[in-house]
N, C-alpha and C. Protein backbone atom coordinates (compact mmCIF):
# COMPACT_ATOMS: atom_id res chain seq x y z
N UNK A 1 7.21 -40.66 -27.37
CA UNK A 1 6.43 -40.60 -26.15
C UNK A 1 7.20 -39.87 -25.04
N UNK A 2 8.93 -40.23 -24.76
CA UNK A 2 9.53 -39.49 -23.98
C UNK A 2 9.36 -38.21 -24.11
N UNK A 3 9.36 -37.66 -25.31
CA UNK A 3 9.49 -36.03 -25.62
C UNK A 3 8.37 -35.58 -25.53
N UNK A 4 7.52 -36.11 -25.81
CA UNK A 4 5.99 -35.76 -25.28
C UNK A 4 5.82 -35.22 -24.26
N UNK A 5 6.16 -36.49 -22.63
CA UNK A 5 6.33 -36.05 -21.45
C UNK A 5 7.02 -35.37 -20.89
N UNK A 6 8.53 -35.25 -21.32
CA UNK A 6 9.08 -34.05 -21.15
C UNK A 6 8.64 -32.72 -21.51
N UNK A 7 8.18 -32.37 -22.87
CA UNK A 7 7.43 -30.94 -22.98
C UNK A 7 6.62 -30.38 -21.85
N UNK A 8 5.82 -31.94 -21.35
CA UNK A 8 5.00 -31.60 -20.78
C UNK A 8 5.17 -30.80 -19.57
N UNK A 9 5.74 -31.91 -19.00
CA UNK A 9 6.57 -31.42 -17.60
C UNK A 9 7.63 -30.31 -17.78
N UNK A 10 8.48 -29.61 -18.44
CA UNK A 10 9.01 -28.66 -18.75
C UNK A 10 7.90 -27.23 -18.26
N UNK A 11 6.84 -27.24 -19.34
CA UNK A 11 5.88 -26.53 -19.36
C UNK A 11 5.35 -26.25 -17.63
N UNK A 12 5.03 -27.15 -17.34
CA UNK A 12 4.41 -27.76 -15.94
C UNK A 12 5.17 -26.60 -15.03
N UNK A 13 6.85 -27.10 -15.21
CA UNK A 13 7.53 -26.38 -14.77
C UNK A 13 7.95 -25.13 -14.17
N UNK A 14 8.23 -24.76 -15.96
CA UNK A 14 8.01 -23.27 -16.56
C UNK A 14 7.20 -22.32 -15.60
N UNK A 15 5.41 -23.11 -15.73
CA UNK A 15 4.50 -22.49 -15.00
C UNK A 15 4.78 -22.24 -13.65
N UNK A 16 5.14 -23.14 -13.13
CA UNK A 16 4.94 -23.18 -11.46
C UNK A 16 6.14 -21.66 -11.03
N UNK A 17 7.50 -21.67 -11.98
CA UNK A 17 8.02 -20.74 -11.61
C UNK A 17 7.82 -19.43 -11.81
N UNK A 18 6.96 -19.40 -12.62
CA UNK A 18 6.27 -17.86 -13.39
C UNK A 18 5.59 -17.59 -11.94
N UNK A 19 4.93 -18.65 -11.32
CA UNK A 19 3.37 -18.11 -10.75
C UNK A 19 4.44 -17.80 -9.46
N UNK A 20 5.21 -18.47 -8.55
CA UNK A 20 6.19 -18.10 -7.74
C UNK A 20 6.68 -16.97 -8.07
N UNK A 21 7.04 -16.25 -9.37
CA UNK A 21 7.99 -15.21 -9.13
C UNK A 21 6.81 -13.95 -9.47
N UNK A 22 5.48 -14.43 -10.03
CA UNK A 22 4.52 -13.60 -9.79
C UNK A 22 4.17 -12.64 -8.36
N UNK A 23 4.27 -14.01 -7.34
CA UNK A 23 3.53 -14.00 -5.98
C UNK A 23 4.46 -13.30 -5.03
N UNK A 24 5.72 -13.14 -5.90
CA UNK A 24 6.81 -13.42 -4.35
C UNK A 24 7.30 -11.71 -5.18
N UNK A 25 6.77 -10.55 -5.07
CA UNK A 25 6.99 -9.31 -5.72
C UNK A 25 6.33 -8.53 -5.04
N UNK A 26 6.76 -7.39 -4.53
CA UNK A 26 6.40 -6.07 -3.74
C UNK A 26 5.33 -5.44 -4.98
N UNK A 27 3.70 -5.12 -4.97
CA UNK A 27 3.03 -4.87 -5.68
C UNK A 27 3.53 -3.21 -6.39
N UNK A 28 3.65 -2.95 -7.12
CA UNK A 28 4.18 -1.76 -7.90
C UNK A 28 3.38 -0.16 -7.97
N UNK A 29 2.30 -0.76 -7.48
CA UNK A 29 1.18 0.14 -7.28
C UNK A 29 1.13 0.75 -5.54
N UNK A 30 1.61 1.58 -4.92
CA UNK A 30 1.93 1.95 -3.82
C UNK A 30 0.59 1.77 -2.90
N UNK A 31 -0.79 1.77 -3.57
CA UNK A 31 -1.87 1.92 -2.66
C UNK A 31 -2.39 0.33 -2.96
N UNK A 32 -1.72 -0.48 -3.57
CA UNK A 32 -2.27 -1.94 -3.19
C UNK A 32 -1.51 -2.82 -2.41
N UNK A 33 -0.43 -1.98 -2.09
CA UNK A 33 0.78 -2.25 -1.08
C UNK A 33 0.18 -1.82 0.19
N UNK A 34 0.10 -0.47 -0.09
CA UNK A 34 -0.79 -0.28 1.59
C UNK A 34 -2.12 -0.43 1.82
N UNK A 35 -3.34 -1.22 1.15
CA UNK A 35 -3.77 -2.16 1.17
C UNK A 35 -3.86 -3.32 1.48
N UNK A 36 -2.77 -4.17 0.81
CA UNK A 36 -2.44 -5.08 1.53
C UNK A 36 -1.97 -5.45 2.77
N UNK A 37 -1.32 -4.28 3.35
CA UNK A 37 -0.74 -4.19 4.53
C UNK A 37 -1.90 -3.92 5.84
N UNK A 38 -2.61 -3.40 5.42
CA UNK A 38 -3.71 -2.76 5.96
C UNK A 38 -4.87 -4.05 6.29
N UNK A 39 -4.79 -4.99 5.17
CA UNK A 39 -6.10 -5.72 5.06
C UNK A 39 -4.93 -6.84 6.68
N UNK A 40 -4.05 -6.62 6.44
CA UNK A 40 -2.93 -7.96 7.29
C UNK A 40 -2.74 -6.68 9.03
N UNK A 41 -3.44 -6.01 9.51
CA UNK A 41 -3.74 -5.40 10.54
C UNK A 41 -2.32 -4.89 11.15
N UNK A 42 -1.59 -3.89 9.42
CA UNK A 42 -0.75 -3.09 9.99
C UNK A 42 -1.25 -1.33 9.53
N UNK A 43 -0.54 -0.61 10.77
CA UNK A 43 -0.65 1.04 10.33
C UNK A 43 0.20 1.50 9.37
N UNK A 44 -0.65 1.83 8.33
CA UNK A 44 0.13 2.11 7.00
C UNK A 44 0.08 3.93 6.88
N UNK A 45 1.57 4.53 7.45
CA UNK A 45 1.93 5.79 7.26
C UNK A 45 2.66 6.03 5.52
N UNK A 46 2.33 7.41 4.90
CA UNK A 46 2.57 7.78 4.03
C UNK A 46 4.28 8.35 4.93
N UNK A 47 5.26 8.26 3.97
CA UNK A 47 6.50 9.15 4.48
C UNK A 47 7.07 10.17 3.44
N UNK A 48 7.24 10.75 3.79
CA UNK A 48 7.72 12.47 3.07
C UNK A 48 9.03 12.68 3.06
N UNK A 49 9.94 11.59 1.98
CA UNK A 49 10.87 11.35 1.87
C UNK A 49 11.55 12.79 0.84
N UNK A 50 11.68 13.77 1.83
CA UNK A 50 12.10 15.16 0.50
C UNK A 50 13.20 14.88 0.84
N UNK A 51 13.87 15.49 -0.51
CA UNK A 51 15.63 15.69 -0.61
C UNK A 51 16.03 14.19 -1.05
N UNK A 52 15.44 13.75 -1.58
CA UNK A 52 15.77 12.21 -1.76
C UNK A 52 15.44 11.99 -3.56
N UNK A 53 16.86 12.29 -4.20
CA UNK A 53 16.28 12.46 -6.02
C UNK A 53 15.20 11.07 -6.02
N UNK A 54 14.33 11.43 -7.26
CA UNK A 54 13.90 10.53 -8.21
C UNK A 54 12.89 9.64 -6.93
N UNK A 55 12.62 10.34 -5.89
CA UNK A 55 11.85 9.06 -5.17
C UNK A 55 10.04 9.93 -5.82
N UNK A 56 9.07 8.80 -5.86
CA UNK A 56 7.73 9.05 -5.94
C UNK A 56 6.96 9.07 -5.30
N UNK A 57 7.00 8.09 -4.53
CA UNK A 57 6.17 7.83 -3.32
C UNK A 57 6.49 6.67 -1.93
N UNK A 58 6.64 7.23 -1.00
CA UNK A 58 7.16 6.23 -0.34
C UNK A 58 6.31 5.99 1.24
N UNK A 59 6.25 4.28 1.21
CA UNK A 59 5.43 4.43 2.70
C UNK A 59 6.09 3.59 3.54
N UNK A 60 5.34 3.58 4.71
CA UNK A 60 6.36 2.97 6.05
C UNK A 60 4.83 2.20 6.55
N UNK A 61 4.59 0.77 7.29
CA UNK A 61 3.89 0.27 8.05
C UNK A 61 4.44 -0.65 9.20
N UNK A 62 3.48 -0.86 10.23
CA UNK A 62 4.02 -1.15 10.76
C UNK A 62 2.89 -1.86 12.19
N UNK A 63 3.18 -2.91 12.51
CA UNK A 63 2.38 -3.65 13.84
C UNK A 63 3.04 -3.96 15.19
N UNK A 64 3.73 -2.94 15.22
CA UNK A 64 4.28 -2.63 16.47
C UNK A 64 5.62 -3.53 16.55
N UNK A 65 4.99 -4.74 16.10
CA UNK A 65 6.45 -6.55 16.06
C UNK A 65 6.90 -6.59 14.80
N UNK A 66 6.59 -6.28 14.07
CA UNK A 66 6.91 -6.35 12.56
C UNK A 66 6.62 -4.54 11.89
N UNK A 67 7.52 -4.72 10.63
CA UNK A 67 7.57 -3.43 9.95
C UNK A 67 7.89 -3.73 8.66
N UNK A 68 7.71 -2.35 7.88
CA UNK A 68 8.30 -2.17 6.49
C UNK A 68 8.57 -0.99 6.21
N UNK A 69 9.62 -0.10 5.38
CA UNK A 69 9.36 1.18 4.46
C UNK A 69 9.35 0.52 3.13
N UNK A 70 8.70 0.82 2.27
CA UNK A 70 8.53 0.68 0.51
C UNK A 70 8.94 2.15 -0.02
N UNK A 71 10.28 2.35 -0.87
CA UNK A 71 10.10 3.74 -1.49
C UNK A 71 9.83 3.37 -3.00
N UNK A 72 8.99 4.01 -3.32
CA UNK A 72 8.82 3.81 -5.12
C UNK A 72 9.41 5.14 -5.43
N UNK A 73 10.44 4.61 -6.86
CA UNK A 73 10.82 5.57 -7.28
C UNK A 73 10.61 6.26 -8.95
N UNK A 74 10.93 6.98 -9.15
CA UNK A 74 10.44 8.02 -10.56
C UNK A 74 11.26 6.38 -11.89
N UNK A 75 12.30 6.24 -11.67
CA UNK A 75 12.88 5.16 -12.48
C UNK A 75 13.62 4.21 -11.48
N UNK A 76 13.98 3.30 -12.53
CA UNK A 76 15.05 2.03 -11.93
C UNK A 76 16.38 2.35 -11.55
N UNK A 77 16.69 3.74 -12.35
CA UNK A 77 17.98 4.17 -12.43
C UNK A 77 18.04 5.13 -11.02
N UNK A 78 17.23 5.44 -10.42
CA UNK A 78 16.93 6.44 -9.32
C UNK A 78 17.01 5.50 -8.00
N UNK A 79 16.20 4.30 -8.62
CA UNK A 79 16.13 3.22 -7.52
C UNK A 79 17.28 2.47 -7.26
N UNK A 80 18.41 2.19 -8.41
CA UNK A 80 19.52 1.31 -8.16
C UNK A 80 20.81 2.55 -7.43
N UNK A 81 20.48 3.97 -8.00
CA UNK A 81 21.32 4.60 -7.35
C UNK A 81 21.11 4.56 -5.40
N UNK A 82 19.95 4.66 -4.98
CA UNK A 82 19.53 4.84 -3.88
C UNK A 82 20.14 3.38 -2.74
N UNK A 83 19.54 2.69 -3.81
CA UNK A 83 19.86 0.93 -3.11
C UNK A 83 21.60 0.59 -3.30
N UNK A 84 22.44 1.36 -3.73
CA UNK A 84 23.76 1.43 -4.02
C UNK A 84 24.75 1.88 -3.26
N UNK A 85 24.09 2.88 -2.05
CA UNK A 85 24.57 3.86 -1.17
C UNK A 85 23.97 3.06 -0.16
N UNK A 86 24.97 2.60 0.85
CA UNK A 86 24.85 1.43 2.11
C UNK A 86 24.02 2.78 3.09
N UNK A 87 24.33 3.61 3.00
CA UNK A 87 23.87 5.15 4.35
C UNK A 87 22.47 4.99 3.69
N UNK A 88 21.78 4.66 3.06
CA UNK A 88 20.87 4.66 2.66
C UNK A 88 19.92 3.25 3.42
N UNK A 89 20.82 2.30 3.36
CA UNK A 89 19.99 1.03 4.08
C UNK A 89 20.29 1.94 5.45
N UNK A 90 21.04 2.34 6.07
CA UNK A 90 20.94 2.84 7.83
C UNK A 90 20.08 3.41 7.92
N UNK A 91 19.54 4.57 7.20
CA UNK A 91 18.37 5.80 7.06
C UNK A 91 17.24 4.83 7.25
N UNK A 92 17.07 4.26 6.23
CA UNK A 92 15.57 3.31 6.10
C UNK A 92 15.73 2.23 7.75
N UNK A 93 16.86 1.94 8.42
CA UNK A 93 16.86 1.02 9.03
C UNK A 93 16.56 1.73 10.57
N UNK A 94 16.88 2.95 10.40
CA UNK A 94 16.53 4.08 11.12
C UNK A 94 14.89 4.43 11.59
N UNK A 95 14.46 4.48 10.41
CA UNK A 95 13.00 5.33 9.81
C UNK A 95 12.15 4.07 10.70
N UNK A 96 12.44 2.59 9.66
CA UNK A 96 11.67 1.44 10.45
C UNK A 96 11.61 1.10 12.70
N UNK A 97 13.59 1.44 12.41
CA UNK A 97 13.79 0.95 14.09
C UNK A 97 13.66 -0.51 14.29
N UNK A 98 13.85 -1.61 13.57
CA UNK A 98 13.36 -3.46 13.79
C UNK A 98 14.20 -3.66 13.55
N UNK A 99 14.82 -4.80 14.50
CA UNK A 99 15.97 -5.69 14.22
C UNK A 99 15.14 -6.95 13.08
N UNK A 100 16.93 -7.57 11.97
CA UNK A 100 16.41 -8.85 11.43
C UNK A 100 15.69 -8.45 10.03
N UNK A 101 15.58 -7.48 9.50
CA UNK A 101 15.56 -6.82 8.30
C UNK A 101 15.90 -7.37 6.95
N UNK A 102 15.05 -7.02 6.23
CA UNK A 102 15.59 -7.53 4.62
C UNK A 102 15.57 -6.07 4.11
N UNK A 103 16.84 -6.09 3.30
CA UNK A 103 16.78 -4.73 1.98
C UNK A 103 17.09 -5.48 1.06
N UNK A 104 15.61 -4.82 0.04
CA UNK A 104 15.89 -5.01 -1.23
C UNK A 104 15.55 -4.17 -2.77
N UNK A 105 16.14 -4.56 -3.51
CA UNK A 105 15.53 -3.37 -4.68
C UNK A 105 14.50 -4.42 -5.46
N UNK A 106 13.94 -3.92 -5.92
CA UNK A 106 12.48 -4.58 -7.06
C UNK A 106 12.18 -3.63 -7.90
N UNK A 107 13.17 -3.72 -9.55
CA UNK A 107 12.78 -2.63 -10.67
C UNK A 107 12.90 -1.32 -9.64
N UNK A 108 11.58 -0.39 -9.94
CA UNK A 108 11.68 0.90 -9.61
C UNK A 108 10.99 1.22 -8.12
N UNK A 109 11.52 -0.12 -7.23
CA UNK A 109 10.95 0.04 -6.04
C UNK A 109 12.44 -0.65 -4.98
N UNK A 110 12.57 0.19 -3.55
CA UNK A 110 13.06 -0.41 -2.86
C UNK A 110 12.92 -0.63 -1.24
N UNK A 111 12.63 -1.57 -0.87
CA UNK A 111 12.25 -2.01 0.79
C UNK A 111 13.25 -2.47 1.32
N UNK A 112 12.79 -2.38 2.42
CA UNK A 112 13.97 -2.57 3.86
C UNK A 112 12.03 -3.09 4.85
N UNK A 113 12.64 -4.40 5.32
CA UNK A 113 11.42 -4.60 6.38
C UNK A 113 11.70 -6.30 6.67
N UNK A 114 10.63 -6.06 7.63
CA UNK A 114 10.76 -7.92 8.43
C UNK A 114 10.40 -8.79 7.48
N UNK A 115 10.59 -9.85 7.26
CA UNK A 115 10.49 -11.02 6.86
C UNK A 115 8.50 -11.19 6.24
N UNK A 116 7.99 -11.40 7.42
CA UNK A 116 6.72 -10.96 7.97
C UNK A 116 5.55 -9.87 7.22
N UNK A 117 6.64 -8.74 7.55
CA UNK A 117 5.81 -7.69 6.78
C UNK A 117 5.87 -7.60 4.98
N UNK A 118 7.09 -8.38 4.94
CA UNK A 118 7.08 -8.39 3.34
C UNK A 118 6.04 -9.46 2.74
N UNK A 119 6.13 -9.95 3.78
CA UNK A 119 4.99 -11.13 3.10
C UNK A 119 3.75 -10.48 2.84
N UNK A 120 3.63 -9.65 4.22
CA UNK A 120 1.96 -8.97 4.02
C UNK A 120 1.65 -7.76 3.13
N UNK A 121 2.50 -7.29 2.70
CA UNK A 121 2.99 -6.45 1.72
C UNK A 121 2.48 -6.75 0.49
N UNK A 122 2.67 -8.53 -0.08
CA UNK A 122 2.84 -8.57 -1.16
C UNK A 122 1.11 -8.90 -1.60
């Protein structure tokens, strides 16, 4: 009967952290990102990140109090090089202008933005 309830609750578990690490992820798809951002009543600019290897697409939003840039890149390997080079968080920290900032990498994506906007992001 113990092992019963333990599976159970294990499982239970299991789930709850899948669906958390589902929810809590910068969407991978660049236009359901700025979508989302959009539907949460921020201005979602496209940015024209040239000279920058391996980037794909990258956007910047922003509600005047809160911000984000998202760069998606061609691979992970393009993305960990980028997120590796600290002059790289200043640039993006630059581009945004907001104090209180998160940088982070996600697979073949990397952001720099408020607390706030990452939420509305996701």
């Amino acid at each position: 009967m113990k092992k019963k309830i333990l599976s159970v609750v294990a499982v239970l578990v299991l789930a709850a952290i899948l669906a958390v690490a589902l929810v809590a992820c910068i969407p991978s798809d660049p236009d359901k990102a700025a979508e989302n951002l959009a539907n949460a009543d921020y201005l979602v600019i496209p940015l024209p990140l040239l000279g920058i290897a391996g980037v794909d697409e990258a956007i910047m939003a922003t509600n005047i109090k809160e911000g984000i840039v998202i760069v998606y890149f061609e691979s992970s390997d393009a993305a960990s090089d980028f997120y590796g080079d600290k002059d790289n968080e200043k640039f993006l920290q630059e581009e945004l202008d907001l104090e209180d900032t998160v940088y982070k990498k996600q697979g073949k994506i990397v952001y720099l933005g408020t607390k706030e906007a990452v939420k509305a992001a996701r």
